[in-house]
C-alpha atoms as a PDB file:
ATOM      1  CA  UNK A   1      30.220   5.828  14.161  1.00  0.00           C
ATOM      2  CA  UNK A   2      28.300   9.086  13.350  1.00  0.00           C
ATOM      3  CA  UNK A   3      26.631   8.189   9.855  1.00  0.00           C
ATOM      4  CA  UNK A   4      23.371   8.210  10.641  1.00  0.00           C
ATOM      5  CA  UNK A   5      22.946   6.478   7.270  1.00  0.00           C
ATOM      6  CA  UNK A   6      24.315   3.456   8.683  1.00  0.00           C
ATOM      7  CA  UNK A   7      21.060   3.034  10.604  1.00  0.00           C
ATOM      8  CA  UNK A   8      18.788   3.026   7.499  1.00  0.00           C
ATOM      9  CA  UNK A   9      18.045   5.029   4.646  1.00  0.00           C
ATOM     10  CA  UNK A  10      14.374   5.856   5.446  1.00  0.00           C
ATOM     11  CA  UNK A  11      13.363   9.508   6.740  1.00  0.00           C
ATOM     12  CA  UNK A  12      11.000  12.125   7.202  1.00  0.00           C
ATOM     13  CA  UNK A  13      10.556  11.961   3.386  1.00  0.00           C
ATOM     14  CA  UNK A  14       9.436   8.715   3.326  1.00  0.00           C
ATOM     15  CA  UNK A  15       6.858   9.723   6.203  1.00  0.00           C
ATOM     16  CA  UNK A  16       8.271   8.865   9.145  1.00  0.00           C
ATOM     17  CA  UNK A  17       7.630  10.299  10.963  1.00  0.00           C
ATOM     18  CA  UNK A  18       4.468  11.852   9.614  1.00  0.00           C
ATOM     19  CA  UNK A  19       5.324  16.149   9.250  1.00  0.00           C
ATOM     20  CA  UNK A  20       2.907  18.502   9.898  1.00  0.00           C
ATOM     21  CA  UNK A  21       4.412  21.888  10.009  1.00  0.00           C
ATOM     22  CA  UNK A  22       3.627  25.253  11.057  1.00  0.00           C
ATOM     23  CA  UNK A  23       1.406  26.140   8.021  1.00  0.00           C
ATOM     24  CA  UNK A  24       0.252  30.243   9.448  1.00  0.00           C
ATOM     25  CA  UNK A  25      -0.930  28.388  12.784  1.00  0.00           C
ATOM     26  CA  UNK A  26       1.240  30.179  15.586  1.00  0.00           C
ATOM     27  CA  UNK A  27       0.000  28.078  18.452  1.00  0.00           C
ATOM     28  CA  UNK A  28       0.467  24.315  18.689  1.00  0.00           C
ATOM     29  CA  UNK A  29      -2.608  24.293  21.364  1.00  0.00           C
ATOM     30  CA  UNK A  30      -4.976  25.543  19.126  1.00  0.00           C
ATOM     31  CA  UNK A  31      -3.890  23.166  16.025  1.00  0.00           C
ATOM     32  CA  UNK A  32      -3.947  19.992  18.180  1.00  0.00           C
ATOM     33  CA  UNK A  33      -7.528  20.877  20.025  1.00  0.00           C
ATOM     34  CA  UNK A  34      -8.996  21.425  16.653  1.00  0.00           C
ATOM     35  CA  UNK A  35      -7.404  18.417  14.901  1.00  0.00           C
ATOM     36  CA  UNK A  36      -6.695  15.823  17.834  1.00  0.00           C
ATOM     37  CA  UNK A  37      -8.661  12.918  16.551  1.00  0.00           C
ATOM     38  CA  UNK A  38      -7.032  13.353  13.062  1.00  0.00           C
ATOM     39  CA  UNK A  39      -3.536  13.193  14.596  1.00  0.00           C
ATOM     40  CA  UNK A  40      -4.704  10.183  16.979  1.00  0.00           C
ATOM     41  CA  UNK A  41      -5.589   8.739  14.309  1.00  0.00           C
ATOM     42  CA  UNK A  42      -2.096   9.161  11.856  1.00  0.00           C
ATOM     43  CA  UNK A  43      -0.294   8.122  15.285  1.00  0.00           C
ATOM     44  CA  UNK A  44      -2.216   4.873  14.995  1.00  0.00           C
ATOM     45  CA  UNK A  45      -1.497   4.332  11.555  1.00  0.00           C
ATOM     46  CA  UNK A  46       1.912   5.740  11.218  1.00  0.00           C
ATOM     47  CA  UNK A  47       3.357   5.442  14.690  1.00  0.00           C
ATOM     48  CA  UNK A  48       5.296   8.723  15.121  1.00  0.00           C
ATOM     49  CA  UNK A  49       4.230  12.717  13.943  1.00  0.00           C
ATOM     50  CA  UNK A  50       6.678  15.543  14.100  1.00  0.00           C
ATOM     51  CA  UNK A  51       5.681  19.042  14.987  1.00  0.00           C
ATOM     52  CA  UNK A  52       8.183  21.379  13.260  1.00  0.00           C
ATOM     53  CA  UNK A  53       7.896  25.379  13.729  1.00  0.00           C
ATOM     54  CA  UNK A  54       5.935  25.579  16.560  1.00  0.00           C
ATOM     55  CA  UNK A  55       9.205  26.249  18.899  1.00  0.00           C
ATOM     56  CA  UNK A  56       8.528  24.076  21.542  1.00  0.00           C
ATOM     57  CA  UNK A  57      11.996  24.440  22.976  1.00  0.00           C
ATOM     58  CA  UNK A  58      11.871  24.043  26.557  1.00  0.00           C
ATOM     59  CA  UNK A  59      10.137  21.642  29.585  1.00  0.00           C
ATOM     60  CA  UNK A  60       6.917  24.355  30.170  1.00  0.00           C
ATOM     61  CA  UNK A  61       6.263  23.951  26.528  1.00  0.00           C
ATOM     62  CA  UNK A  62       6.741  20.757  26.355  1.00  0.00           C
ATOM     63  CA  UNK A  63       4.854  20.205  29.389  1.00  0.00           C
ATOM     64  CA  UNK A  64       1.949  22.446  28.060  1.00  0.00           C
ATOM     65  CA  UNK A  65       1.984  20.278  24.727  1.00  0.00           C
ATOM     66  CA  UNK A  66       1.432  16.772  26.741  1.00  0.00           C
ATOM     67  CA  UNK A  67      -1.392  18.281  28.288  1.00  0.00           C
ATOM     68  CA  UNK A  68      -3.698  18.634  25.311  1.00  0.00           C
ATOM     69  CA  UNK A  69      -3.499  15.175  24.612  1.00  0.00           C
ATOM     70  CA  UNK A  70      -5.832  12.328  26.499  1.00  0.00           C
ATOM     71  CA  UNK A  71      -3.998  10.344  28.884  1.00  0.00           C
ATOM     72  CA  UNK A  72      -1.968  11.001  32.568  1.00  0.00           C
ATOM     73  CA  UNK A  73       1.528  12.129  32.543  1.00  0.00           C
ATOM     74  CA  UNK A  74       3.703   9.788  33.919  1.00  0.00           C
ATOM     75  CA  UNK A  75       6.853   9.411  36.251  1.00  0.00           C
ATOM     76  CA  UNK A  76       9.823   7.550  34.982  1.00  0.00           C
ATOM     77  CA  UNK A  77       9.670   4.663  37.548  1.00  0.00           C
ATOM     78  CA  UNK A  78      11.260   1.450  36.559  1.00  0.00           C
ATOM     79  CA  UNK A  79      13.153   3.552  33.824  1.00  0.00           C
ATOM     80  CA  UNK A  80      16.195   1.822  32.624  1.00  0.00           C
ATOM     81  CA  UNK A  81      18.329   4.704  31.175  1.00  0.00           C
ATOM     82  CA  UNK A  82      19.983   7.546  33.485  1.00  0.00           C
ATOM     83  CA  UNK A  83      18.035  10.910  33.032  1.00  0.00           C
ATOM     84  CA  UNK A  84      17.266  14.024  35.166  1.00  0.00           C
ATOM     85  CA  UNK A  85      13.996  14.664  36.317  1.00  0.00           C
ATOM     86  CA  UNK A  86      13.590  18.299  35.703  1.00  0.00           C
ATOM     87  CA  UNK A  87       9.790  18.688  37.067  1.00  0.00           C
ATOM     88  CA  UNK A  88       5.762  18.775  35.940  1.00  0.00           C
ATOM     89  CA  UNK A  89       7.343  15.053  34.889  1.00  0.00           C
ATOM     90  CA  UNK A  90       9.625  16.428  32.282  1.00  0.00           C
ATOM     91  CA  UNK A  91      12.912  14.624  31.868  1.00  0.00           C
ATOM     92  CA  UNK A  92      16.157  14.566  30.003  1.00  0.00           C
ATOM     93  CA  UNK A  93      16.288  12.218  27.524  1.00  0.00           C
ATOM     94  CA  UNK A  94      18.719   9.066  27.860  1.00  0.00           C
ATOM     95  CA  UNK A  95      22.269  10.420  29.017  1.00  0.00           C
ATOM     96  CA  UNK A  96      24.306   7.465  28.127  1.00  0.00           C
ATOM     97  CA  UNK A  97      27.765   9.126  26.610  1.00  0.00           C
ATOM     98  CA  UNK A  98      27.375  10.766  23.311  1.00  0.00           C
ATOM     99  CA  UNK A  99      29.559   7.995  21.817  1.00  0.00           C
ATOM    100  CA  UNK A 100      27.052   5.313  22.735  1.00  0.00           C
ATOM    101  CA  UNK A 101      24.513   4.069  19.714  1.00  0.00           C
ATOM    102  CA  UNK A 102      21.271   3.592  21.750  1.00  0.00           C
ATOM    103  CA  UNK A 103      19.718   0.401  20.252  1.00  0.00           C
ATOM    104  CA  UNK A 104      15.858   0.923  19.611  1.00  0.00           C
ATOM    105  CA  UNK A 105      13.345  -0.209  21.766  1.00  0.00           C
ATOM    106  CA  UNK A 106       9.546   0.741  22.900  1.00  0.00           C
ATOM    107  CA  UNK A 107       9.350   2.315  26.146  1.00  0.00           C
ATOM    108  CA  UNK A 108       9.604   0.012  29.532  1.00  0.00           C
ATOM    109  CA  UNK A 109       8.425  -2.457  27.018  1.00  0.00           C
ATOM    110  CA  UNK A 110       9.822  -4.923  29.924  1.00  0.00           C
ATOM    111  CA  UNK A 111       7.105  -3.801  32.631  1.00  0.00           C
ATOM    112  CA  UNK A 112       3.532  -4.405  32.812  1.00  0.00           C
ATOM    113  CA  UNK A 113       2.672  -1.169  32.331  1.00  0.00           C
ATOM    114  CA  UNK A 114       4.218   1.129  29.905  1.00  0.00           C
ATOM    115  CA  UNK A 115       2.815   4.575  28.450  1.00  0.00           C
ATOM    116  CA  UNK A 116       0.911   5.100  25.245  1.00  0.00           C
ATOM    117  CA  UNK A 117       2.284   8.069  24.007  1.00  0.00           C
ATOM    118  CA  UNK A 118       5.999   9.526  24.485  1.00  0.00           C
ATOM    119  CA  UNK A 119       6.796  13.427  24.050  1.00  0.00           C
ATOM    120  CA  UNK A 120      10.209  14.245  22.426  1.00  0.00           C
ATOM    121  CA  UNK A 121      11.347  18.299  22.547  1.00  0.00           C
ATOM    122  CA  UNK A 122      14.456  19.999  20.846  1.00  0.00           C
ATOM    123  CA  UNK A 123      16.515  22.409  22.872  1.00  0.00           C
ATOM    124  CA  UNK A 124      19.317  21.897  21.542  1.00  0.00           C
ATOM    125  CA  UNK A 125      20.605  19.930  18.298  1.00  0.00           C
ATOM    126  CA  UNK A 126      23.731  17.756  18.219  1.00  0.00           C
ATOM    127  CA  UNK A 127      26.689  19.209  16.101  1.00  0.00           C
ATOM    128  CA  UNK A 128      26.920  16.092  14.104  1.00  0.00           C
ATOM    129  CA  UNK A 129      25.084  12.894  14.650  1.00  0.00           C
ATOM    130  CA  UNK A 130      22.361  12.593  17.357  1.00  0.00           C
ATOM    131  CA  UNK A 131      19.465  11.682  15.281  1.00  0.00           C
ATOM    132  CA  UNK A 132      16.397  10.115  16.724  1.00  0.00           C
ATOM    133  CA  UNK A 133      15.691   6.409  15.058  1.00  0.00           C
ATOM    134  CA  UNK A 134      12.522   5.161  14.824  1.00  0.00           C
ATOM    135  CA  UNK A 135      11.070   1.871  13.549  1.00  0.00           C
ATOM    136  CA  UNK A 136       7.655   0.125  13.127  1.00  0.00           C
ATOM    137  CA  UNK A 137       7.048  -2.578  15.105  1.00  0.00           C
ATOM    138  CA  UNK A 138       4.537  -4.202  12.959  1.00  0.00           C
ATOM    139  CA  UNK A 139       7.126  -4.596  10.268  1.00  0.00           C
ATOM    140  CA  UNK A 140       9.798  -5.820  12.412  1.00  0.00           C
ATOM    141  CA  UNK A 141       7.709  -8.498  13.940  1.00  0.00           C
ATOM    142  CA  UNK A 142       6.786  -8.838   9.732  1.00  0.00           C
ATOM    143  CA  UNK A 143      10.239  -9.531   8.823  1.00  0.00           C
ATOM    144  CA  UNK A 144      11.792 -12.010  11.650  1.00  0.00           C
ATOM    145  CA  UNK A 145      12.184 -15.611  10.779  1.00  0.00           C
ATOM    146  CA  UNK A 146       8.931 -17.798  11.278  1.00  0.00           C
ATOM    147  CA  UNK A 147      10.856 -19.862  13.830  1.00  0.00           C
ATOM    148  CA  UNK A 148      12.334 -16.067  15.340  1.00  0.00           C
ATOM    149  CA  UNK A 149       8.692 -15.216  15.652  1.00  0.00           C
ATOM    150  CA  UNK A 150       7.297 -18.449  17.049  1.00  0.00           C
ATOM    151  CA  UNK A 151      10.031 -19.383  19.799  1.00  0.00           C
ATOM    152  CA  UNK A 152       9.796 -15.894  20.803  1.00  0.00           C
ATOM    153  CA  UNK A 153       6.149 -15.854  21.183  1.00  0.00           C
ATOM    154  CA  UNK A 154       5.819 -19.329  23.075  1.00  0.00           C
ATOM    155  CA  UNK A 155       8.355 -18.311  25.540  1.00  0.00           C
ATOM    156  CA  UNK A 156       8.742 -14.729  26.189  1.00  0.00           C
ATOM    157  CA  UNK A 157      11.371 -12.874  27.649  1.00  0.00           C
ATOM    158  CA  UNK A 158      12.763 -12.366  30.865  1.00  0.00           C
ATOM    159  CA  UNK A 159      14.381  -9.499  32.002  1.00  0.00           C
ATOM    160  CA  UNK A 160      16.883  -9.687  34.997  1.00  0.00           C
ATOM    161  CA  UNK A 161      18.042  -6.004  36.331  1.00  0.00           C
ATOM    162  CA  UNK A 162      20.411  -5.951  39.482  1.00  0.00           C
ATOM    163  CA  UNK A 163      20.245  -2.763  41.116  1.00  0.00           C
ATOM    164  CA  UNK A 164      23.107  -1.234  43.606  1.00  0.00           C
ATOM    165  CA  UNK A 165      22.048   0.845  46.954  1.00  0.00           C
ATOM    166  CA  UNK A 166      24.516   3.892  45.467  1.00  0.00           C
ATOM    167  CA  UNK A 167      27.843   2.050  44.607  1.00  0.00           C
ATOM    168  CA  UNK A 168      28.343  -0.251  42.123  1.00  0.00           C
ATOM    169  CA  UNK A 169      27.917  -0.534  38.503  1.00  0.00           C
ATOM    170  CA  UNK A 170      24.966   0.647  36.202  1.00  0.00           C
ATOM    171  CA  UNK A 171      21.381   2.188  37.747  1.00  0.00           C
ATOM    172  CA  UNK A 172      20.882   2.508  41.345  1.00  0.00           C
ATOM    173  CA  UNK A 173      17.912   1.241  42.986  1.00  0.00           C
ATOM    174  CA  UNK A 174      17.235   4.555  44.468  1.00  0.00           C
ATOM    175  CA  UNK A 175      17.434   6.411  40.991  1.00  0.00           C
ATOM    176  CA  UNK A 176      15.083   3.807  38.823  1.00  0.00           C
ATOM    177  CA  UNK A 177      12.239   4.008  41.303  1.00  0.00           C
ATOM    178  CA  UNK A 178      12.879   7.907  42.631  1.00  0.00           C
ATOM    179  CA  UNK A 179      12.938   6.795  46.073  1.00  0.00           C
ATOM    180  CA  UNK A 180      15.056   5.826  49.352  1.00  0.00           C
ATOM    181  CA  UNK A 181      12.250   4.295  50.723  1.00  0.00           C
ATOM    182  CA  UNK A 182      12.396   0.319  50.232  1.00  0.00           C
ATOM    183  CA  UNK A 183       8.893  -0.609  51.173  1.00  0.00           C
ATOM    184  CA  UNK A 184       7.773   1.704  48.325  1.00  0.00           C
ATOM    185  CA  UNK A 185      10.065  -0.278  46.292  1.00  0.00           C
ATOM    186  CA  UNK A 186       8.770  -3.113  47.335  1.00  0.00           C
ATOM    187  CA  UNK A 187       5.002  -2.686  47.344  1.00  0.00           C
ATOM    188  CA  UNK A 188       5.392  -1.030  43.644  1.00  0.00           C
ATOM    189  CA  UNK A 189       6.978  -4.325  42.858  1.00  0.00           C
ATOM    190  CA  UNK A 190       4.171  -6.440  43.754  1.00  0.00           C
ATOM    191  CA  UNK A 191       1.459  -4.668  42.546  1.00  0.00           C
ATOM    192  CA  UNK A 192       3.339  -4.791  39.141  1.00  0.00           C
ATOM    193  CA  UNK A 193       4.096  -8.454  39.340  1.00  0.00           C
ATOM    194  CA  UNK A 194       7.754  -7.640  39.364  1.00  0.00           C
ATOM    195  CA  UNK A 195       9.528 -10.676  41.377  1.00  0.00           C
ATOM    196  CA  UNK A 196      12.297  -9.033  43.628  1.00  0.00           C
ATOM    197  CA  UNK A 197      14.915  -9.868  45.589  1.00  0.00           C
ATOM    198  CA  UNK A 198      16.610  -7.542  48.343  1.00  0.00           C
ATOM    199  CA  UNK A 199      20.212  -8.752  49.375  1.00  0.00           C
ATOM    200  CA  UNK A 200      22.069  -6.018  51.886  1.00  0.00           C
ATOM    201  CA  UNK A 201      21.587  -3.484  49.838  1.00  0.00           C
ATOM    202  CA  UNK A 202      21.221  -4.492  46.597  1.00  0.00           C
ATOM    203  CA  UNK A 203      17.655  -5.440  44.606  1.00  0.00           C
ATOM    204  CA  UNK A 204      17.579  -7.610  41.842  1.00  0.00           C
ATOM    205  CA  UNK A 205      14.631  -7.588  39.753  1.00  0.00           C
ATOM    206  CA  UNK A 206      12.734  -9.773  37.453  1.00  0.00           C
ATOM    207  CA  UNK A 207       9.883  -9.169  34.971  1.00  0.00           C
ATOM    208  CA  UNK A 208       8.468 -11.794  32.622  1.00  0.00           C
ATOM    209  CA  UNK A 209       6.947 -10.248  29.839  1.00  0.00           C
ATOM    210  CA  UNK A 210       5.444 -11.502  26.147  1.00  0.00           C
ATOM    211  CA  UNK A 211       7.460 -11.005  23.442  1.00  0.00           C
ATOM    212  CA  UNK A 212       4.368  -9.227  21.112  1.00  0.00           C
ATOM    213  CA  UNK A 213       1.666  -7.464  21.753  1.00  0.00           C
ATOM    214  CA  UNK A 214      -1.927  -6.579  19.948  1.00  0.00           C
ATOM    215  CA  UNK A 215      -2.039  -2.300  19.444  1.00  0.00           C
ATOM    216  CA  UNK A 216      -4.854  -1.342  22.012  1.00  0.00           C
ATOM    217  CA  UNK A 217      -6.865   0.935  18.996  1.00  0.00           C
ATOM    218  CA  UNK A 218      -6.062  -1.308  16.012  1.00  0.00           C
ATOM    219  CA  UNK A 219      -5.624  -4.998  17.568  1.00  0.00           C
ATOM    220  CA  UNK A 220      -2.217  -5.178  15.248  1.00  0.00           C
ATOM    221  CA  UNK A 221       0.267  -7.313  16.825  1.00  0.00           C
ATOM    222  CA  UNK A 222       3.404  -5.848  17.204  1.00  0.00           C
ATOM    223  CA  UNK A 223       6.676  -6.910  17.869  1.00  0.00           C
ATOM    224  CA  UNK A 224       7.396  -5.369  21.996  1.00  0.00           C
ATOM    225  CA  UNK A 225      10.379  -6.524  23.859  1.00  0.00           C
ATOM    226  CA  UNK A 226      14.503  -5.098  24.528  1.00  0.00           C
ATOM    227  CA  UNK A 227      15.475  -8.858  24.771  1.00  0.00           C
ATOM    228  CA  UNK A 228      18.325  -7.405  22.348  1.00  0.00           C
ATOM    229  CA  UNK A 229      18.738  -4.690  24.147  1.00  0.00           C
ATOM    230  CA  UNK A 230      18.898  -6.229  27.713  1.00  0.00           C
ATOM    231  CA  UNK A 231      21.086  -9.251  26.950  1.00  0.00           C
ATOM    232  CA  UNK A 232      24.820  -8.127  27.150  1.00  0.00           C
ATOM    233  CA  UNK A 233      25.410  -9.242  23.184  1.00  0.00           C
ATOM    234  CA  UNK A 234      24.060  -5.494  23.013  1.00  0.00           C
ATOM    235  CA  UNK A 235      28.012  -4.196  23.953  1.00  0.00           C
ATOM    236  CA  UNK A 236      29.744  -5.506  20.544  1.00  0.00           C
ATOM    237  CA  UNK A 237      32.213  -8.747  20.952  1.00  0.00           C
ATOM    238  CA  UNK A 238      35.131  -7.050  22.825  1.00  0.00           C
ATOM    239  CA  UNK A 239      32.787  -6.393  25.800  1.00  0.00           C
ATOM    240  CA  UNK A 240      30.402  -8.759  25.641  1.00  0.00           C
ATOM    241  CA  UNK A 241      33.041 -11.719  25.548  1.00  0.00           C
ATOM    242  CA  UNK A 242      34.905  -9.696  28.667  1.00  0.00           C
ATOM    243  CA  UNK A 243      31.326  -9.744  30.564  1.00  0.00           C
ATOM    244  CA  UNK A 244      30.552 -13.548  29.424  1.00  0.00           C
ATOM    245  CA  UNK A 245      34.192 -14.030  31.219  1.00  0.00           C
ATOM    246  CA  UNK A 246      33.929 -11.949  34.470  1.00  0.00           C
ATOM    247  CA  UNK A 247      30.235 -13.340  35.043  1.00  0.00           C
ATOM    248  CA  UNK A 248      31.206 -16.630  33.926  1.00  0.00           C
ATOM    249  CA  UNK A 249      28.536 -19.493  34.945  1.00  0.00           C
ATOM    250  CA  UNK A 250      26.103 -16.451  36.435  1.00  0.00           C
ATOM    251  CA  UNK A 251      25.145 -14.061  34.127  1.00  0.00           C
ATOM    252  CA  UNK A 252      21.910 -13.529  35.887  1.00  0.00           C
ATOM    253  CA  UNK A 253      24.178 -11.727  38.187  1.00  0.00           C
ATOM    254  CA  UNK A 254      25.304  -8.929  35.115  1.00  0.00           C
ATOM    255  CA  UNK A 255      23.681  -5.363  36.002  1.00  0.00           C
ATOM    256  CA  UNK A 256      21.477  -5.978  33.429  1.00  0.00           C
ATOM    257  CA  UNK A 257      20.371  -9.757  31.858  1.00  0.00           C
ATOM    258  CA  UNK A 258      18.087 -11.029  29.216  1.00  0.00           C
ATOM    259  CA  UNK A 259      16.494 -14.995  28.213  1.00  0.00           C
ATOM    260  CA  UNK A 260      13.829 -16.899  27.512  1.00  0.00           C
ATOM    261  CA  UNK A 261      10.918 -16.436  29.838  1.00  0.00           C
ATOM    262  CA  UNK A 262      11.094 -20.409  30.502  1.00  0.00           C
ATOM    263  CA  UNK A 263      15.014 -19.826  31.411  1.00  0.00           C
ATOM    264  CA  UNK A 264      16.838 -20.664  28.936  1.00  0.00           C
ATOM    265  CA  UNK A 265      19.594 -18.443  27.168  1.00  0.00           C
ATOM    266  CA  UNK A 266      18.647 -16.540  23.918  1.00  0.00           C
ATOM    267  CA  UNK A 267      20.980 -18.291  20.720  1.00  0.00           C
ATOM    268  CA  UNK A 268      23.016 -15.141  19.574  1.00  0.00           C
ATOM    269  CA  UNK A 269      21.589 -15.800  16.106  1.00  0.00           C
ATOM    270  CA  UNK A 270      18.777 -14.614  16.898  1.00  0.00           C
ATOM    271  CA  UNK A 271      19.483 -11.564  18.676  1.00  0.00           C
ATOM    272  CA  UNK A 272      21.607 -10.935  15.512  1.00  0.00           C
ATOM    273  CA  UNK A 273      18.819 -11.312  13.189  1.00  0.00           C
ATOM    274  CA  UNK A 274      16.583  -9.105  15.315  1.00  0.00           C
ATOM    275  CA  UNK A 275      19.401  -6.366  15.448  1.00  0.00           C
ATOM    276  CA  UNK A 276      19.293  -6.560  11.424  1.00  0.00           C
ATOM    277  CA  UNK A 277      16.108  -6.586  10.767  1.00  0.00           C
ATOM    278  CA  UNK A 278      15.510  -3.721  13.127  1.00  0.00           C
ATOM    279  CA  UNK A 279      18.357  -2.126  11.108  1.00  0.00           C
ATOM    280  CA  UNK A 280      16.635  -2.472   7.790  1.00  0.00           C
ATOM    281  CA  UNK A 281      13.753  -0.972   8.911  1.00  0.00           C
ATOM    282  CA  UNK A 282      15.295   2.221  11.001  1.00  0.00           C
ATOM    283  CA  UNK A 283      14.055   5.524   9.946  1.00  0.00           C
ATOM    284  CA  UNK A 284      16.677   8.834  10.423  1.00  0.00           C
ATOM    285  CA  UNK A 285      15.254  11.753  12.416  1.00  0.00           C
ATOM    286  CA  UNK A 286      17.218  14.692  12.460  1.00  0.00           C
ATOM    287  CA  UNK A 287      16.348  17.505  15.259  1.00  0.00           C
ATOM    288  CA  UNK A 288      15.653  21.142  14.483  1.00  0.00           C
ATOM    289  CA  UNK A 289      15.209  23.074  17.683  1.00  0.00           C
ATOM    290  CA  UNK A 290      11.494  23.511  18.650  1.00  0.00           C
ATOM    291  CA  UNK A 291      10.995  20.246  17.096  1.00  0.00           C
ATOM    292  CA  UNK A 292       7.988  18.313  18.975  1.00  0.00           C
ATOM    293  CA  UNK A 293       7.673  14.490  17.708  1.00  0.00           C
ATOM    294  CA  UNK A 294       5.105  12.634  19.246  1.00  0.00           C
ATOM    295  CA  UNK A 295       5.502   8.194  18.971  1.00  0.00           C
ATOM    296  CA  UNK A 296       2.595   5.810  19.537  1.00  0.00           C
ATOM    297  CA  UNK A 297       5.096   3.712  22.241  1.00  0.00           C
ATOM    298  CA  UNK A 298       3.242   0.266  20.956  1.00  0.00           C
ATOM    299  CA  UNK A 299       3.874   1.022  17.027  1.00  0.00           C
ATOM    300  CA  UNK A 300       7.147   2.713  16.963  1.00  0.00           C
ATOM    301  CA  UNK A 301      10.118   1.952  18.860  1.00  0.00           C
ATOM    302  CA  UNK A 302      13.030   4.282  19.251  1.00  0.00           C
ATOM    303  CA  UNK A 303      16.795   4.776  19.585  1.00  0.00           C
ATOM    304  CA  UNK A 304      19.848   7.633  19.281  1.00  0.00           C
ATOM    305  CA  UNK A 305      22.548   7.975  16.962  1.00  0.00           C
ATOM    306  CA  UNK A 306      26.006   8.954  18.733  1.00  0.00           C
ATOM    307  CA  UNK A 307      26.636  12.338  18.502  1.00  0.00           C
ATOM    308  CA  UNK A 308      29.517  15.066  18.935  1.00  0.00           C
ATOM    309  CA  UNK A 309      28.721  18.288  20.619  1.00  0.00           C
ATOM    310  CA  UNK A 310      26.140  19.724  22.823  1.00  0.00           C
ATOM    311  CA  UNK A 311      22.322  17.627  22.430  1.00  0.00           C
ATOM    312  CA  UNK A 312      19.499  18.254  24.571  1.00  0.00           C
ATOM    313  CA  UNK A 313      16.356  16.350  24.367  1.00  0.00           C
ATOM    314  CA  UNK A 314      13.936  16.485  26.811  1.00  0.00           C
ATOM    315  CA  UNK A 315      11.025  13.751  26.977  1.00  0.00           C
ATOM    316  CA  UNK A 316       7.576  13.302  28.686  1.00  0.00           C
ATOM    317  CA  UNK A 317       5.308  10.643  28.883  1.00  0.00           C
ATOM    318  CA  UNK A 318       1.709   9.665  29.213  1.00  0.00           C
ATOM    319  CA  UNK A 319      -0.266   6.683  29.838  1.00  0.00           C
END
């Protein structure tokens, strides 16, 4: 399905994300040194700010853009979604197939330490379809059932990620953590607080993580997991009841695996009512090319529309 309307009827006219447009100023670097603390300070409120007609249409721009904000650019470690690293910590963004609906999420909201800010560039725009999703966090967590809410909060999630050594199904361990080495793997794993487990050459990992979060400027709690994403529900029924089948009694052992932090499975109704009420809240972003939008990771999550045709996103990150 290509409608973006199917993901929710708010967009840039409702404010989100927040527009400020090229109004005579020809650079971007001299608008955001003299007016970073006022668009810190929208980010905190509204989450997300787009940048249209300042053409930043390629990774040096991009790149150049990050820069003038506070923070350290970060690598892509512990990623869970294929991309090419195309240097100065520039990627591509998420290359699942164009026919895939990316569900949203806040970035590696499954580690212990995720970045602050994330980076979005336009290249190129997708024929049809493609848009960029965005919801608040705040109102998500908001709208979930008070039992939702409370279970999810008492127990938090945990996230179970089995990794092959360069054949096998979904992310290799090599490409998540940019290395061949395994004692880097290893020693990043610890000082993270990741439990892991090497078997030939395999690595299964597992993070524990709270469900919510309080917003680092505003002490907001926000709702900051991908339990929905991670458990395999995420596939529609075909799939998931053909995984559920072929992992029968172990579904730990699925490339990717979500429950309860405690152990204990995730009732479907729940990850149903999360997927809805994520849905209701979903905000359309359609690219232009030299788009920059700019998302407080805590506030807003994010997702993709399938698309047809060529799309070309590239994304950067700081901490």
């Amino acid at each position: 399905m290509l409608k973006d309307d199917f993901y929710g009827s708010r967009s840039i006219s409702d404010g989100y994300p927040h527009l400020i447009g090229n109004d005579g100023f020809s650079d971007l670097g001299s608008y955001i040194g003299d007016n970073l603390s006022d668009i810190t300070a929208i980010l905190s409120c509204k989450g997300a700010v787009l940048f249209r007609g300042y053409g930043i249409d390629d990774g040096d721009k991009l790149s150049a853009s990050v820069s003038l904000f506070p923070g350290s650019s970060l690598d892509y470690v512990d990623g869970n979604s294929p991309r090419t690293k195309l240097g100065n910590r520039v990627y591509t963004s998420t290359e699942h197939p164009s026919e895939s609906f990316i569900s949203l999420h806040n970035e590696l909201s499954y580690t212990s330490f995720w970045p602050r800010y994330i980076f979005f560039c336009c290249v190129q725009a997708a024929e049809e379809g493609g848009s960029t999703l965005v919801a608040d966090s705040r109102l998500i967590l908001r709208s979930l059932s008070k039992t939702t809410r409370a279970v999810f909060r008492d127990k938090g999630v945990r996230y179970i990620r089995n990794l092959h050594g360069g054949l096998g199904a979904g992310p290799s361990w090599q490409s998540t953590f940019e290395t061949d080495d395994r004692t880097v793997v290893s020693s990043y794993c610890s000082g993270q607080g990741i439990d892991y487990q090497w078997s030939g050459d395999n690595l299964r990992l597992i993070h524990t993580r709270p469900a919510t979060v309080l917003h680092p400027d505003t002490g907001e709690e926000v709702w900051f997991n991908q339990a929905d994403q991670f458990h395999p529900s995420t596939n529609g029924e075909e799939i998931y009841a053909a995984l559920m089948e072929l992992y029968s009694g172990t579904p730990e052992a699925m490339p990717q695996y979500a429950c309860f932090g405690d152990g204990s499975a995730i009732p479907l109704e729940m990850l149903d009512e999360i997927r809805q009420v994520t849905r209701d809240h979903t905000s359309v972003f359609q690219w232009e090319v030299g788009d920059l939008m700019v998302l407080d990771n805590v506030l807003m999550s994010h997702g993709r529309s399938p698309f047809q045709g060529s799309r070309k996103i590239l994304v950067s990150m700081i901490s």
